[in-house]
PDB file of N, CA and C in Angstrom:
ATOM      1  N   UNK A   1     119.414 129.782  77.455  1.00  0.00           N
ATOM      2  CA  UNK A   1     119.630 130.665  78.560  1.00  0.00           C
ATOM      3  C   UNK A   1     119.180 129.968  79.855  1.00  0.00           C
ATOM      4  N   UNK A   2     120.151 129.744  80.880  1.00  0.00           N
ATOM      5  CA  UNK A   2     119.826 129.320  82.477  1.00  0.00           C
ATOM      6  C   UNK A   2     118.273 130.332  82.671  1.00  0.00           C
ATOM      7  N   UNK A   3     117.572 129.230  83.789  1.00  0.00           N
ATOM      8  CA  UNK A   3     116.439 130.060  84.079  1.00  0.00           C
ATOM      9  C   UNK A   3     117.104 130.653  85.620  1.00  0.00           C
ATOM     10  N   UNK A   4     116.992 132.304  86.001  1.00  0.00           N
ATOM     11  CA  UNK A   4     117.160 132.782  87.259  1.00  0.00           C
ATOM     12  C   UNK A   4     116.818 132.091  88.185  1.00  0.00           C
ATOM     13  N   UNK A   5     117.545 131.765  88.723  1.00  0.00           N
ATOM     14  CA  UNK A   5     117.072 130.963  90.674  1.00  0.00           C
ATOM     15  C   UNK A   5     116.314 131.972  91.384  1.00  0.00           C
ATOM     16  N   UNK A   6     115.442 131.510  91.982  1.00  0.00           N
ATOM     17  CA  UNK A   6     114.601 132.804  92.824  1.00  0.00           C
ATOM     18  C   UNK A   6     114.637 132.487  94.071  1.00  0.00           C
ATOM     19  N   UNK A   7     114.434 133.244  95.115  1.00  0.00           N
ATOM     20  CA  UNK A   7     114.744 132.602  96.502  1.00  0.00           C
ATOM     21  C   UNK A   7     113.673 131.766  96.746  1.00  0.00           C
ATOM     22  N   UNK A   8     114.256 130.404  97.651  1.00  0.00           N
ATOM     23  CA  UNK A   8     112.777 129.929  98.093  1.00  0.00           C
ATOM     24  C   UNK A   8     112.086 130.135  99.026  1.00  0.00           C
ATOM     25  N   UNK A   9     111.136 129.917  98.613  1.00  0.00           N
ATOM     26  CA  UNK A   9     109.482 130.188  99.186  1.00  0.00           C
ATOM     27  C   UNK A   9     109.112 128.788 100.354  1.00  0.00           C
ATOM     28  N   UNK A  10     108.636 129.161 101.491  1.00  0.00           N
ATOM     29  CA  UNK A  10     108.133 128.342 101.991  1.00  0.00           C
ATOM     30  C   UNK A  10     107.108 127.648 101.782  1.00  0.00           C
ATOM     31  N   UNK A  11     106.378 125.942 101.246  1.00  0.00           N
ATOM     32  CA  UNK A  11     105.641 125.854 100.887  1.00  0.00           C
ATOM     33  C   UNK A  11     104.846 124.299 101.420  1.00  0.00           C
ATOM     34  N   UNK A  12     103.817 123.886 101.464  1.00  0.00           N
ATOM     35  CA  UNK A  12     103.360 122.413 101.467  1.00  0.00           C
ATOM     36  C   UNK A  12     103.963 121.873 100.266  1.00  0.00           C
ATOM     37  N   UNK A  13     104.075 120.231 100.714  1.00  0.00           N
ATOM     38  CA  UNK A  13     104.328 119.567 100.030  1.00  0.00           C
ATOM     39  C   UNK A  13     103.464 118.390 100.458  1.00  0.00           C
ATOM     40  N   UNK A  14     103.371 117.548  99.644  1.00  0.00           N
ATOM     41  CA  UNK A  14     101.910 116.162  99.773  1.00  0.00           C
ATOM     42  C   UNK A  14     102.138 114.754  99.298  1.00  0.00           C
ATOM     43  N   UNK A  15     101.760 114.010 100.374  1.00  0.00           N
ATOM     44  CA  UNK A  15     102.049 112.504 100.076  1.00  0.00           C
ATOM     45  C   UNK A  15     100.927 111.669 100.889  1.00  0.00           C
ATOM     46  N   UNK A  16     100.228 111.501 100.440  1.00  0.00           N
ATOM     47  CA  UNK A  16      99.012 110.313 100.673  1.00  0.00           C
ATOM     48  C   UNK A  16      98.023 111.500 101.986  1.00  0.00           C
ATOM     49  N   UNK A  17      97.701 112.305 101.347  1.00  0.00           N
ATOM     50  CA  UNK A  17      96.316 113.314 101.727  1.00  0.00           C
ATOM     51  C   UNK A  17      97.385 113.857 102.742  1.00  0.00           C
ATOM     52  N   UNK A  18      98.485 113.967 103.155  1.00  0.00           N
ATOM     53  CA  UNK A  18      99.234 114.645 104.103  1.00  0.00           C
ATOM     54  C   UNK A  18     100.070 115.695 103.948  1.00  0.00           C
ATOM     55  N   UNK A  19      99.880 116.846 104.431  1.00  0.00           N
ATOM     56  CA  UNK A  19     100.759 118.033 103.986  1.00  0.00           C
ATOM     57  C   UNK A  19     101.622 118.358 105.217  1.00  0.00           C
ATOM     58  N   UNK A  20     103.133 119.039 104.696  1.00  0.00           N
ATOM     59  CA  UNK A  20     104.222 119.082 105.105  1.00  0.00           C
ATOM     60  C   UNK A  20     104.602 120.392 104.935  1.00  0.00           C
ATOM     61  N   UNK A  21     104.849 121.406 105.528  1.00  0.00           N
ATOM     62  CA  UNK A  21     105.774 122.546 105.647  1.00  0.00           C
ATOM     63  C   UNK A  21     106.629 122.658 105.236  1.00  0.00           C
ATOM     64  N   UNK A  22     107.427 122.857 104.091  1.00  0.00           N
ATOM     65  CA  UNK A  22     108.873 122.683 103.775  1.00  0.00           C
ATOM     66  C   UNK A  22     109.496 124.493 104.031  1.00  0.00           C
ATOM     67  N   UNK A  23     110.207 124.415 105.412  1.00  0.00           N
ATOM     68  CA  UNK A  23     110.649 126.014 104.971  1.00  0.00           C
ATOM     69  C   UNK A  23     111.544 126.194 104.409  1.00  0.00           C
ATOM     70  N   UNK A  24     112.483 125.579 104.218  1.00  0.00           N
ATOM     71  CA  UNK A  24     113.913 125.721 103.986  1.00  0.00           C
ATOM     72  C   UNK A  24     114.133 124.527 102.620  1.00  0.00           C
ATOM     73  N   UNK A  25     115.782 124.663 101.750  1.00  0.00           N
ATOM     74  CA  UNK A  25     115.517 124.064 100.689  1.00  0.00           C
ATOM     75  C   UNK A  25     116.060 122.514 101.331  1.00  0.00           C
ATOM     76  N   UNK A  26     116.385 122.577 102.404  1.00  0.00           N
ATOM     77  CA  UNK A  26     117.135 121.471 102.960  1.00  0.00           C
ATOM     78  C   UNK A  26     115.702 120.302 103.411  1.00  0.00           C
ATOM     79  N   UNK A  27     114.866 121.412 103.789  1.00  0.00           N
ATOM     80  CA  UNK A  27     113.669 120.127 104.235  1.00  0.00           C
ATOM     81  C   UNK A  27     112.658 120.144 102.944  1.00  0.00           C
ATOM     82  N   UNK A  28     112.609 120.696 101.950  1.00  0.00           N
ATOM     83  CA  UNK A  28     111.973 120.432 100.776  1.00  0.00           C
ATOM     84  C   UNK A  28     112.663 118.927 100.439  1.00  0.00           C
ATOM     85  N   UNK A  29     114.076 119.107 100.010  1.00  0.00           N
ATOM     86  CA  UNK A  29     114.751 118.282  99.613  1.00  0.00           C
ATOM     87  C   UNK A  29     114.571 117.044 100.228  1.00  0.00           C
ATOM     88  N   UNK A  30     114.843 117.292 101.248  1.00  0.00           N
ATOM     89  CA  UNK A  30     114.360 115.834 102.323  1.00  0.00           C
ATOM     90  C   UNK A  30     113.205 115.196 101.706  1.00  0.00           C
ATOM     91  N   UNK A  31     111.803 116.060 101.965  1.00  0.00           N
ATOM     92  CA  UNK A  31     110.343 115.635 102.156  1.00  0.00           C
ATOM     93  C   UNK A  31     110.500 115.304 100.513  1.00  0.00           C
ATOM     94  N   UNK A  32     111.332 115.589  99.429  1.00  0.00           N
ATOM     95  CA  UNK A  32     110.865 115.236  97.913  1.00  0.00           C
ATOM     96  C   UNK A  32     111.635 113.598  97.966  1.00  0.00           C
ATOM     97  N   UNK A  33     112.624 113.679  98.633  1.00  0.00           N
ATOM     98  CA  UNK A  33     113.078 111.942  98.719  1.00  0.00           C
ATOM     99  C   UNK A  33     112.567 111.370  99.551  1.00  0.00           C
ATOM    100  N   UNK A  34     111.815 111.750 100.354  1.00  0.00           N
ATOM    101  CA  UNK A  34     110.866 110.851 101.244  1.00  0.00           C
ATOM    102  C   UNK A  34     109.590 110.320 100.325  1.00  0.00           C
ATOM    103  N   UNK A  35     109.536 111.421  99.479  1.00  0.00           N
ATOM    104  CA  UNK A  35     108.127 111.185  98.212  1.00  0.00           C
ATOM    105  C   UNK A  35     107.146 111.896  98.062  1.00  0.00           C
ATOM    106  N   UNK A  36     107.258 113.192  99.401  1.00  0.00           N
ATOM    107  CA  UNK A  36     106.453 114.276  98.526  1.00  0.00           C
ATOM    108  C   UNK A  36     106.259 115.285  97.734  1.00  0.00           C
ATOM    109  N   UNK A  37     105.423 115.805  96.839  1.00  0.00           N
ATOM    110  CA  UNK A  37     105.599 116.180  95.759  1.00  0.00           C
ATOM    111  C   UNK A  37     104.444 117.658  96.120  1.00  0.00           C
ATOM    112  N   UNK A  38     103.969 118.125  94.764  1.00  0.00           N
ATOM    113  CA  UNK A  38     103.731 119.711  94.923  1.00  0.00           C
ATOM    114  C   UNK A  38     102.290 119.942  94.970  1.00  0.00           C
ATOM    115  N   UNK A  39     101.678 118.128  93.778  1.00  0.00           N
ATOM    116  CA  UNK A  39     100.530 117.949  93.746  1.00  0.00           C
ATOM    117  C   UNK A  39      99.334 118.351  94.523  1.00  0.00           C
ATOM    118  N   UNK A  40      98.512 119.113  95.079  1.00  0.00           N
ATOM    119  CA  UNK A  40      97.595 119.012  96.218  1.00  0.00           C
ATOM    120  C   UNK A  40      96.496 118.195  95.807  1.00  0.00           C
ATOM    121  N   UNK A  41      96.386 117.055  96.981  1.00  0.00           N
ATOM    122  CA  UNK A  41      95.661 116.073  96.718  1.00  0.00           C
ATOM    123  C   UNK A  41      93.787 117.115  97.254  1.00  0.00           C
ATOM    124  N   UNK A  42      92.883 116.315  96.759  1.00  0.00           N
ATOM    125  CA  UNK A  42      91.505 116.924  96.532  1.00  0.00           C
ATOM    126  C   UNK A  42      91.412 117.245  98.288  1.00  0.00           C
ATOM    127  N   UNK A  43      91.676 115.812  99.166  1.00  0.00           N
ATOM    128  CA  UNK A  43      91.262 115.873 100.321  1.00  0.00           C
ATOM    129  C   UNK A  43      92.852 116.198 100.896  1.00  0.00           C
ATOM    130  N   UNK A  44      92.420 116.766 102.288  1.00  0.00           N
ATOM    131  CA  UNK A  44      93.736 116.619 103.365  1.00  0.00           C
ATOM    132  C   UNK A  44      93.837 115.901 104.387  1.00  0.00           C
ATOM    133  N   UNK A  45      94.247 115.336 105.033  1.00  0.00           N
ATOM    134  CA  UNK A  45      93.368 113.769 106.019  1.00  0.00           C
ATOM    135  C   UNK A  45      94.526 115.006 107.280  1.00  0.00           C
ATOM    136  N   UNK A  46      95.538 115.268 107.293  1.00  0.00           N
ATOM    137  CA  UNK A  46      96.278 116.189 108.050  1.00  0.00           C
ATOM    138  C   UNK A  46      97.493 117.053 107.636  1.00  0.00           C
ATOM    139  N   UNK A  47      97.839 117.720 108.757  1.00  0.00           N
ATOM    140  CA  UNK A  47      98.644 118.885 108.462  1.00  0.00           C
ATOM    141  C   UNK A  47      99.884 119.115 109.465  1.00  0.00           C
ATOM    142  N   UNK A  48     101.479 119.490 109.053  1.00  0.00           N
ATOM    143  CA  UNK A  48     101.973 118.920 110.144  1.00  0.00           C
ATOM    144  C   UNK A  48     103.096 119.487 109.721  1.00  0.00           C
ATOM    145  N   UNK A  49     104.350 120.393 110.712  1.00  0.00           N
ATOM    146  CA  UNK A  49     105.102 120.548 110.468  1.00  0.00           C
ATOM    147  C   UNK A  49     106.452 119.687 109.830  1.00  0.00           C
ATOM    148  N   UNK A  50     107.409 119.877 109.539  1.00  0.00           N
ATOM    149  CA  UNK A  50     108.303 119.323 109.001  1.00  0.00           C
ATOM    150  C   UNK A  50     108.810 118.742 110.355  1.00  0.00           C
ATOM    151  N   UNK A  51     109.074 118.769 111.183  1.00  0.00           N
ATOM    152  CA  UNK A  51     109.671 118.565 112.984  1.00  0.00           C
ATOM    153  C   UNK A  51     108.596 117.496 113.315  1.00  0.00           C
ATOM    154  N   UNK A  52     107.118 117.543 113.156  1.00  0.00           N
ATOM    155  CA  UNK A  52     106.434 116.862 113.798  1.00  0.00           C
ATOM    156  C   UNK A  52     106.716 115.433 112.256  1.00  0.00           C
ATOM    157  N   UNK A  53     106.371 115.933 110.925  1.00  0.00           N
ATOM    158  CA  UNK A  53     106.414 114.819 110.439  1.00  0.00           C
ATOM    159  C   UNK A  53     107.856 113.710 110.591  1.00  0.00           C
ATOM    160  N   UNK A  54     109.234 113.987 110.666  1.00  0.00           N
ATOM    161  CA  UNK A  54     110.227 114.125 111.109  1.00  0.00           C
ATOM    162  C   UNK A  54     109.949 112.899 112.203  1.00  0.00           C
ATOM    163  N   UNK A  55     109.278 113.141 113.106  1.00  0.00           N
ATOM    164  CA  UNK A  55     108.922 112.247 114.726  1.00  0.00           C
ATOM    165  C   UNK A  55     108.283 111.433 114.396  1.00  0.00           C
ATOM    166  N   UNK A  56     107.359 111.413 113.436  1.00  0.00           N
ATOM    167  CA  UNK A  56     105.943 110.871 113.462  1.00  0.00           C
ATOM    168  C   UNK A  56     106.778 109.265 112.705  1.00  0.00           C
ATOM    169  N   UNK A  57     107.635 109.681 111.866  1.00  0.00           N
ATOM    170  CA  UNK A  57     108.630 108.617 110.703  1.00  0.00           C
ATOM    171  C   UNK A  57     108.989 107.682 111.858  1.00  0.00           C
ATOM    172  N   UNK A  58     109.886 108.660 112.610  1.00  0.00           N
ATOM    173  CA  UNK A  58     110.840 107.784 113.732  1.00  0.00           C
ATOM    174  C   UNK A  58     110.401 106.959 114.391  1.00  0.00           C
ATOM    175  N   UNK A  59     108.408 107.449 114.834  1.00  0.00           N
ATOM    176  CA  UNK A  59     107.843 106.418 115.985  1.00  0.00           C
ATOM    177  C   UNK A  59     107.310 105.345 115.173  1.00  0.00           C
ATOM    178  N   UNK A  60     106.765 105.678 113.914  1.00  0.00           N
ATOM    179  CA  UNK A  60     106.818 104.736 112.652  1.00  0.00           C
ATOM    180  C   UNK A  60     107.952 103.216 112.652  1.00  0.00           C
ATOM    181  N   UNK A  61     109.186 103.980 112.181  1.00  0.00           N
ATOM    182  CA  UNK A  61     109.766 102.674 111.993  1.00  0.00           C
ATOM    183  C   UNK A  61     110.287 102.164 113.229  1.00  0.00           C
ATOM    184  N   UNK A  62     110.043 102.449 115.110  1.00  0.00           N
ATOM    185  CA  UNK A  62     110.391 102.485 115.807  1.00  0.00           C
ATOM    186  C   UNK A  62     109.136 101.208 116.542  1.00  0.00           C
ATOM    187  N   UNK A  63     107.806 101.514 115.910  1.00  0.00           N
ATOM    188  CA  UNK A  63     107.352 100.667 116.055  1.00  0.00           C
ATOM    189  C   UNK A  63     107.066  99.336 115.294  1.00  0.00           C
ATOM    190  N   UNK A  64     107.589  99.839 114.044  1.00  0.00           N
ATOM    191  CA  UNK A  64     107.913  98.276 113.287  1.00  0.00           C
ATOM    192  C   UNK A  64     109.227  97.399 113.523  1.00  0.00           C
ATOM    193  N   UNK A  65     110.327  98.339 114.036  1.00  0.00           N
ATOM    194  CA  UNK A  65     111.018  97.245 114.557  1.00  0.00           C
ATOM    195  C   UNK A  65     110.701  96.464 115.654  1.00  0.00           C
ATOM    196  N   UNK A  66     110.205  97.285 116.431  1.00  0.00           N
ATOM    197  CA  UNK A  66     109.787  96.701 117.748  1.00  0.00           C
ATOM    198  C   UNK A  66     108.770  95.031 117.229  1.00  0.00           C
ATOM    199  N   UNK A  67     107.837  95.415 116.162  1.00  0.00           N
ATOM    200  CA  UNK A  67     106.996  94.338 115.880  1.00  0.00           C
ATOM    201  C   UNK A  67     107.757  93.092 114.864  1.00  0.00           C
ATOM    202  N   UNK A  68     109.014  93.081 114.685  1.00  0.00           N
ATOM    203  CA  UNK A  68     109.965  92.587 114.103  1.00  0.00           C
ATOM    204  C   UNK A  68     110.794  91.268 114.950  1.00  0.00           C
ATOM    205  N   UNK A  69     110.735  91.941 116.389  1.00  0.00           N
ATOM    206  CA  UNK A  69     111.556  91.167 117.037  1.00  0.00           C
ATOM    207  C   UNK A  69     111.258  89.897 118.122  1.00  0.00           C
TER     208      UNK A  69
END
C-alpha cells in the first residue's frame, strides 16, 4: 500500500552546524541537493533563511572566482 502524502511542513534542514528554512517543497529540494539533510547537528554555529543562504552561496563562489583569476 502507497504511504499518504501529507502536506508539507515547513522545516530546518542542516549542513555543517548550519540551519536552513525550507518552506516550500521546491527549496527543501534545492537545500537536499545542495547537501542538507534532517539530522540536527549537537551545535548550531548559525541560522538563516533560505534567501539569505541562497546569497551567502553566490558571494561564496563569487569570491572564489574572483581568487581564480
Amino acid at each position: 500500500m502507497k504511504k499518504k502524502e501529507e502536506p508539507f511542513k515547513p522545516h530546518d534542514m542542516y549542513k555543517d552546524g548550519v540551519a536552513v528554512k525550507a518552506n516550500t517543497v521546491e527549496e527543501h529540494l534545492a537545500l537536499k541537493s545542495a547537501g542538507y539533510g534532517h539530522d540536527k547537528p549537537k551545535k548550531i554555529i548559525a541560522t538563516m533563511s533560505f534567501k539569505e543562504a541562497v546569497n551567502a552561496a553566490k558571494s561564496f563562489l563569487e569570491a572564489v572566482e574572483s581568487q581564480m583569476k
